[in-house]
Structures are given as C-alpha cells and as structure tokens.
N, C-alpha and C. Protein backbone atom coordinates (compact mmCIF):
# COMPACT_ATOMS: atom_id res chain seq x y z
N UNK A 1 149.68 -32.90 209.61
CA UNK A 1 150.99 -32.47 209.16
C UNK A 1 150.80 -31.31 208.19
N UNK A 2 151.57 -30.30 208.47
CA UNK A 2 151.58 -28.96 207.44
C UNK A 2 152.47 -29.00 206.14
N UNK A 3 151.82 -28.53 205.20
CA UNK A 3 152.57 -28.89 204.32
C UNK A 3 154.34 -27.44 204.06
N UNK A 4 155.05 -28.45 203.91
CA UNK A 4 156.31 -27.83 203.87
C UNK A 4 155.97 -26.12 202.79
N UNK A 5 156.35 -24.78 203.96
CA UNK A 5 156.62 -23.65 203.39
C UNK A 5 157.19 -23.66 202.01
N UNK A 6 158.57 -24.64 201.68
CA UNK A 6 159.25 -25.03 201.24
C UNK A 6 159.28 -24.65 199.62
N UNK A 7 158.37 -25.55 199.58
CA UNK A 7 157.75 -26.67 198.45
C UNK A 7 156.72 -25.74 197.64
N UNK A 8 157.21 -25.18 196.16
CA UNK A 8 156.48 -25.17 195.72
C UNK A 8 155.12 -25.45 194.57
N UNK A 9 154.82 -24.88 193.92
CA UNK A 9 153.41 -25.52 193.25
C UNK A 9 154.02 -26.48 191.95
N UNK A 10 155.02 -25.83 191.21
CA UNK A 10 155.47 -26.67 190.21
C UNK A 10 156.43 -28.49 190.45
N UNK A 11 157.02 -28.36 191.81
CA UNK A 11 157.35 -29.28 192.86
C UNK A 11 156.39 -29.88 192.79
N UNK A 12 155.48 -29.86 193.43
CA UNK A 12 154.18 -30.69 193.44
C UNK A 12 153.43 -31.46 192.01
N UNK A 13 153.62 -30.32 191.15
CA UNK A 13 153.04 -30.60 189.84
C UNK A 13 154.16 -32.16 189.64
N UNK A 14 155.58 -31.48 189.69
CA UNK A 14 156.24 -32.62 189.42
C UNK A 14 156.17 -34.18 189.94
N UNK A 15 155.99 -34.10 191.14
CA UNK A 15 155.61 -35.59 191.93
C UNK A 15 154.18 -35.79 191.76
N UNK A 16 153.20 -35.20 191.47
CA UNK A 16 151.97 -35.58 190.93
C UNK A 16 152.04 -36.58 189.53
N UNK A 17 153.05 -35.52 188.66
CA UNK A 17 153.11 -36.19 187.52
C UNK A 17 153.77 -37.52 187.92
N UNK A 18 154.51 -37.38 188.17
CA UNK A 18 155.95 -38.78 188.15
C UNK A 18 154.99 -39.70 188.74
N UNK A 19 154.37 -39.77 189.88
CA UNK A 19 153.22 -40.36 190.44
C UNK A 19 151.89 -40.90 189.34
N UNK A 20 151.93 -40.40 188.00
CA UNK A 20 150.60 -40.29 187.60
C UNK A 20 150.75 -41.98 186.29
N UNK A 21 151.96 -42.06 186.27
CA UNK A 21 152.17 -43.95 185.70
C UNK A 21 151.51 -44.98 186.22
N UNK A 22 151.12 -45.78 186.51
CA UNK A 22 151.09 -46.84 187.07
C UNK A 22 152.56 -47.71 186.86
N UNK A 23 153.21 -47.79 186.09
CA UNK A 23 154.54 -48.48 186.64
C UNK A 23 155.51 -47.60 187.18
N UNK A 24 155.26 -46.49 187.07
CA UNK A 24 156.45 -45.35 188.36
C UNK A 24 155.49 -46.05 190.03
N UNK A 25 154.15 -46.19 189.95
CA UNK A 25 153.52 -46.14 191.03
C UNK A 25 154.05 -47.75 191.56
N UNK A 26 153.89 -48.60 190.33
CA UNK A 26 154.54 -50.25 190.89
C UNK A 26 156.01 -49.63 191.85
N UNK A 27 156.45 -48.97 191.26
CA UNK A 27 157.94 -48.71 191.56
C UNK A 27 157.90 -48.15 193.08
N UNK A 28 157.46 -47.24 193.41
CA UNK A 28 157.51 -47.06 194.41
C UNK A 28 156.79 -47.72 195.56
N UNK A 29 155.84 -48.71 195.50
CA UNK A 29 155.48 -49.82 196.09
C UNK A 29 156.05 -50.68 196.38
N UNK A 30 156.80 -50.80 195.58
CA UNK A 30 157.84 -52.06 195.75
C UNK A 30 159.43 -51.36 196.51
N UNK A 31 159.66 -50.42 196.25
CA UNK A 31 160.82 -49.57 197.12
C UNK A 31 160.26 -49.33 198.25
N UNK A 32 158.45 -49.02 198.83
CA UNK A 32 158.32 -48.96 200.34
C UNK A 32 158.16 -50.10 200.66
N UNK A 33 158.06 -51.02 200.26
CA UNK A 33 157.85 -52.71 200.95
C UNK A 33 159.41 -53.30 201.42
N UNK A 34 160.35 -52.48 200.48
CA UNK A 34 161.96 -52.97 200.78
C UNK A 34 162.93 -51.79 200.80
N UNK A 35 164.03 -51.31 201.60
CA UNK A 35 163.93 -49.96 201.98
C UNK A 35 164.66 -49.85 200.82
N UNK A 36 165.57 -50.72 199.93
CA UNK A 36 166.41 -50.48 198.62
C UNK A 36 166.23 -50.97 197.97
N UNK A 37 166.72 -50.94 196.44
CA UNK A 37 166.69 -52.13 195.48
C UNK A 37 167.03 -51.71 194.31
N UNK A 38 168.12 -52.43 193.73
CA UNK A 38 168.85 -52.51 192.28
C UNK A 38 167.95 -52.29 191.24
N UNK A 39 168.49 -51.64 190.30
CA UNK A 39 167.34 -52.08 189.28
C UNK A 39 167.31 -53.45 188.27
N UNK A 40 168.08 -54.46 188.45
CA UNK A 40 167.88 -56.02 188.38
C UNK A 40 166.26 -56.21 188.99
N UNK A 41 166.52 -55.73 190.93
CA UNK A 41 165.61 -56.54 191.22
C UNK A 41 164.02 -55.95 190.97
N UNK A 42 164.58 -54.19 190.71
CA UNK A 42 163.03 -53.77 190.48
C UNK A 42 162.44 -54.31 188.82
N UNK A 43 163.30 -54.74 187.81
CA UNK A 43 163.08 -55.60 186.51
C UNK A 43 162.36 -57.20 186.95
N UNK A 44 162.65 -57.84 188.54
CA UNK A 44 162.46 -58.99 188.58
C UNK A 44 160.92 -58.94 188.24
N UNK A 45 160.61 -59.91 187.25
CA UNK A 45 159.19 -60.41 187.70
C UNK A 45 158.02 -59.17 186.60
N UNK A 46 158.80 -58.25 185.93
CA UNK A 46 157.89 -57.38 185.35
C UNK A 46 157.44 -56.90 184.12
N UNK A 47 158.81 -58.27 183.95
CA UNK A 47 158.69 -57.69 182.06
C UNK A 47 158.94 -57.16 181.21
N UNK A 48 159.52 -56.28 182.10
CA UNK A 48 160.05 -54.28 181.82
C UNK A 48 161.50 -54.51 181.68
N UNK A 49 162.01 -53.68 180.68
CA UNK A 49 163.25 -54.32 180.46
C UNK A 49 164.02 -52.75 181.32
N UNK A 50 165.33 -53.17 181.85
CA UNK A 50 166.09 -52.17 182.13
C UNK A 50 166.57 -51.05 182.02
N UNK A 51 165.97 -50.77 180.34
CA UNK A 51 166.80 -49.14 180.49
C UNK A 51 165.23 -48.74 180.46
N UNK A 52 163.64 -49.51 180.49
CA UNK A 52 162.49 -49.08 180.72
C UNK A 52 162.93 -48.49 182.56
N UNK A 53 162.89 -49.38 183.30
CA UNK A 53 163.21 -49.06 184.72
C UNK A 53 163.82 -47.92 184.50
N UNK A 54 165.11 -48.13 184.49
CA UNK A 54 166.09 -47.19 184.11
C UNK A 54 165.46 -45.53 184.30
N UNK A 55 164.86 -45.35 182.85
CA UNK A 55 163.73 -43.98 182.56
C UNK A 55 162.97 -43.82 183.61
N UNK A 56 162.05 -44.96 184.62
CA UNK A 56 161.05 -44.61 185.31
C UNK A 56 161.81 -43.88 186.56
N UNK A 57 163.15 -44.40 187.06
CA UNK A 57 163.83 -43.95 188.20
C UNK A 57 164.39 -42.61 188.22
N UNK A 58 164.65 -42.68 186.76
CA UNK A 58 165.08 -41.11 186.17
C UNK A 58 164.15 -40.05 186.71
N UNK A 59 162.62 -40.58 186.44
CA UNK A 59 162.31 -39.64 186.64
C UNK A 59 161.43 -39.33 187.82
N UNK A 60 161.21 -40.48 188.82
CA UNK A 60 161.29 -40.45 190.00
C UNK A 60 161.91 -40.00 190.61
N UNK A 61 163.60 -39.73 190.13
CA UNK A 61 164.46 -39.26 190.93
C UNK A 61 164.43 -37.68 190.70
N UNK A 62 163.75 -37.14 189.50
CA UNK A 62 164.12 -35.72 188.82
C UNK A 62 162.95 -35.16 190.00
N UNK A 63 161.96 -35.88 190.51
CA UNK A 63 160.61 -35.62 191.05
C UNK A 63 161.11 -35.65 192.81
N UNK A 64 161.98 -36.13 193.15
CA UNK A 64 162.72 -36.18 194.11
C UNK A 64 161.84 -37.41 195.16
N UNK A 65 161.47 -38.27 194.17
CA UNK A 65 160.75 -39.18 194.63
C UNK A 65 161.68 -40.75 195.47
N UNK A 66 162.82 -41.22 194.86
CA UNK A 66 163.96 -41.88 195.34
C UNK A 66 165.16 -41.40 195.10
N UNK A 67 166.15 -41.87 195.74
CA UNK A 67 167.04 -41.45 195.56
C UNK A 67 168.01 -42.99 194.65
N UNK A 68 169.67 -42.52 194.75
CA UNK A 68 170.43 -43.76 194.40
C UNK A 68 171.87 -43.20 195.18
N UNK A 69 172.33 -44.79 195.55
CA UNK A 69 173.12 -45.06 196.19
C UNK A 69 173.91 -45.78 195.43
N UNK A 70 175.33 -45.98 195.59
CA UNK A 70 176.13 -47.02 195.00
C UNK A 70 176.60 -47.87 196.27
N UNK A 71 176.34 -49.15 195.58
CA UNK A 71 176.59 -50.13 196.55
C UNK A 71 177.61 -51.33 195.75
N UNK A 72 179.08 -51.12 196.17
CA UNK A 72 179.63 -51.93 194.83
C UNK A 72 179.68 -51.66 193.56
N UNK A 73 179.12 -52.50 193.00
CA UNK A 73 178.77 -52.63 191.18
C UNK A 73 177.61 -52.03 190.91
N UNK A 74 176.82 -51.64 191.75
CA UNK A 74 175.00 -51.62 191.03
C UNK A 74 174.63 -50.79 192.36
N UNK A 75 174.07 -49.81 191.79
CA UNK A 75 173.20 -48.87 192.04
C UNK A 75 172.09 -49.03 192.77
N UNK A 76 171.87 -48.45 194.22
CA UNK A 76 170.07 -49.17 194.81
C UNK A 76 169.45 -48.18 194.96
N UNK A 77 168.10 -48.07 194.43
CA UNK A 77 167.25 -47.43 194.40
C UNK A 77 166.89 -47.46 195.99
N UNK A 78 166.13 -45.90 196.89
CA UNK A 78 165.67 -46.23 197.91
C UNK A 78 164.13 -44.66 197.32
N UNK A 79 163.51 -45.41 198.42
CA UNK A 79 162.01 -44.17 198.49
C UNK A 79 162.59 -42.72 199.36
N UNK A 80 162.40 -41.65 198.92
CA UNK A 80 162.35 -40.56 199.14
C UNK A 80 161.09 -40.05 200.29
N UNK A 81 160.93 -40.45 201.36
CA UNK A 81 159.54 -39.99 202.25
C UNK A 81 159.19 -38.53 202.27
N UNK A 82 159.99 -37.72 202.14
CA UNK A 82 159.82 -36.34 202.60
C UNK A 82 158.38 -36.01 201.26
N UNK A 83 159.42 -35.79 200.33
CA UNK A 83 158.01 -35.47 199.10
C UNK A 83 156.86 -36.41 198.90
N UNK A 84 156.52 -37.36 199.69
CA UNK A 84 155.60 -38.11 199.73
C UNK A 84 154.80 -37.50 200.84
N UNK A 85 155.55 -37.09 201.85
CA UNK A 85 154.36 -36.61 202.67
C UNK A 85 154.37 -35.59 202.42
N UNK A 86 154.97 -34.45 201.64
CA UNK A 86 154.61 -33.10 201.20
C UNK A 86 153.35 -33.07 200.64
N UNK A 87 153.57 -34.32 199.09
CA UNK A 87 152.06 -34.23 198.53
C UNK A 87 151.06 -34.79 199.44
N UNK A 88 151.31 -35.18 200.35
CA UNK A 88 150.18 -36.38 200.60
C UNK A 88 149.59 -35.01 202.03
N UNK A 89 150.48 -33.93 202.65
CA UNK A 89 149.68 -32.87 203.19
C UNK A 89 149.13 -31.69 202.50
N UNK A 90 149.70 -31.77 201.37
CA UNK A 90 148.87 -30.96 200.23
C UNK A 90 147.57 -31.32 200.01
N UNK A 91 147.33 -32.39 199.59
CA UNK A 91 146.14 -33.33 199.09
C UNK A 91 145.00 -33.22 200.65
N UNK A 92 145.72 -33.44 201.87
CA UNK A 92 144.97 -33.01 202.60
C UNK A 92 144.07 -31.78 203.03
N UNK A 93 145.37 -30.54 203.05
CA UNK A 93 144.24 -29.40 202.66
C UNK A 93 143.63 -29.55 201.80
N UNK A 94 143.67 -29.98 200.55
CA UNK A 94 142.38 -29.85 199.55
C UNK A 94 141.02 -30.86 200.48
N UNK A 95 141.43 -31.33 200.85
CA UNK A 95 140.20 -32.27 201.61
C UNK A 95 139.55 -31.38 202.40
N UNK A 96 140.46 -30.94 203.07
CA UNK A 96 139.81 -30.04 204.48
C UNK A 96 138.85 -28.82 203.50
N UNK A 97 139.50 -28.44 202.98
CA UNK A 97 138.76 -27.43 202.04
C UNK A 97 137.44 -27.77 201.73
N UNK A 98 137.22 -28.77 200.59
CA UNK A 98 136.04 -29.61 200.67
C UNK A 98 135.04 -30.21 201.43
N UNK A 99 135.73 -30.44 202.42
CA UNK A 99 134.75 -30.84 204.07
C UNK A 99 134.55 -29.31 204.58
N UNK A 100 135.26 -28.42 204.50
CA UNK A 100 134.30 -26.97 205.20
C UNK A 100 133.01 -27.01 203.92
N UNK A 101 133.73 -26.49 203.00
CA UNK A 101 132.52 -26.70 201.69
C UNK A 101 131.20 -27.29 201.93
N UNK A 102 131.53 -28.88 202.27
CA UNK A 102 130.48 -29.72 201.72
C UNK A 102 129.66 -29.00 203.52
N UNK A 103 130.13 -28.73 204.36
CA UNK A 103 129.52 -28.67 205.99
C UNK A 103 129.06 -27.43 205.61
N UNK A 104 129.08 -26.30 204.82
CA UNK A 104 128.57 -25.27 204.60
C UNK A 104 127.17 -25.34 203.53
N UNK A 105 127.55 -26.09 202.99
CA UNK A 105 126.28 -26.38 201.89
C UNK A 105 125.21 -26.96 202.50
N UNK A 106 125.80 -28.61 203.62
CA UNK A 106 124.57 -28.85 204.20
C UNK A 106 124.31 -28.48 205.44
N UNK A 107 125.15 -27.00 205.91
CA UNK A 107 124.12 -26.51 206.95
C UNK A 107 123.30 -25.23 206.01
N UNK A 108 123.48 -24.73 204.24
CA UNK A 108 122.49 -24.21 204.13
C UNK A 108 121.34 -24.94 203.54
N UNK A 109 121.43 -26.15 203.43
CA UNK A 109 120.57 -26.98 202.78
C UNK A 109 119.03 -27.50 203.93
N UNK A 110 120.08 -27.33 205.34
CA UNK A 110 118.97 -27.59 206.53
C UNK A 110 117.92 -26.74 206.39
C-alpha cells in the first residue's frame, strides 16, 4: 500500500505522537476489538477516570485517529482506519529503505 500523496510529515508526526502513550494505545485496541464505544465503557475496568479518557480521545481525535458519533445521550467513540494505514505505509517505506541498505552492505561485505 502507498502511502497517501495526501498526508503530510507534521500529520504523521501527529499520529506518531498520539500513538506514543500507552493508554491512547489501550484505547485504540480496545476501539479495534469493538467497532464503537462510549467513554463509560472505554473507563470500564481501567481505573482512569473520565475526563482522563475524555483528554486521551481529544487527542486521538485532534490526530484523526477516532472519530465521535452521538448516539442518544453519550457519545461513541469509533477507530479512524485511514490514518492508521497511512502511518503504518509510511513505516513501511522506512523498512524497505533499510532492507535495500542492509542488501547493499551485505552484498559489499561478500
């Protein structure tokens, strides 16, 4: 997959960062295991009190990482795929990059 013309470097910087928590990262684990979810249920079980959630979605959402929906009374968080696979074909060219690299070094190393 190519990474989106689109998209640029500070974009990326941004979902790197928002990505770089471990409880933004719980968060979005738990939004791809269920395609929505309140922030009640992303509080279930974590300890984290609500306007903590609250902040993390904020800025998941500033990162264009989920979105929100109103459903009724309460708000559901869902995962954003597009900028997930933006970074995640970014991260790939850097790989590919590195694999010509490393295949150039050990064919001068032969």
């Amino acid at each position: 997959m190519m990474m989106e013309q689109t998209v640029v470097p500070q974009e990326l910087a941004t979902t790197f960062a928002a990505l770089g928590d471990p409880r933004r990262l719980e968060i979005v684990a738990r939004l791809q295991k269920q395609n929505s979810l309140s922030i009640s249920a992303l509080c279930d079980g974590t300890g984290v009190s609500r306007q903590a959630i609250s902040k993390h979605l904020k800025t998941l959402a500033e990162a264009q990482l989920v979105s929100a929906q109103k459903a009724g009374r309460e708000t559901r968080y869902s995962l954003e795929l597009m900028r997930l696979h933006e970074a995640n074909a970014f991260l790939n060219q850097v790989a590919l990059k590195w694999d010509d690299a490393l295949e150039r070094l050990r064919s001068h190393v032969e």
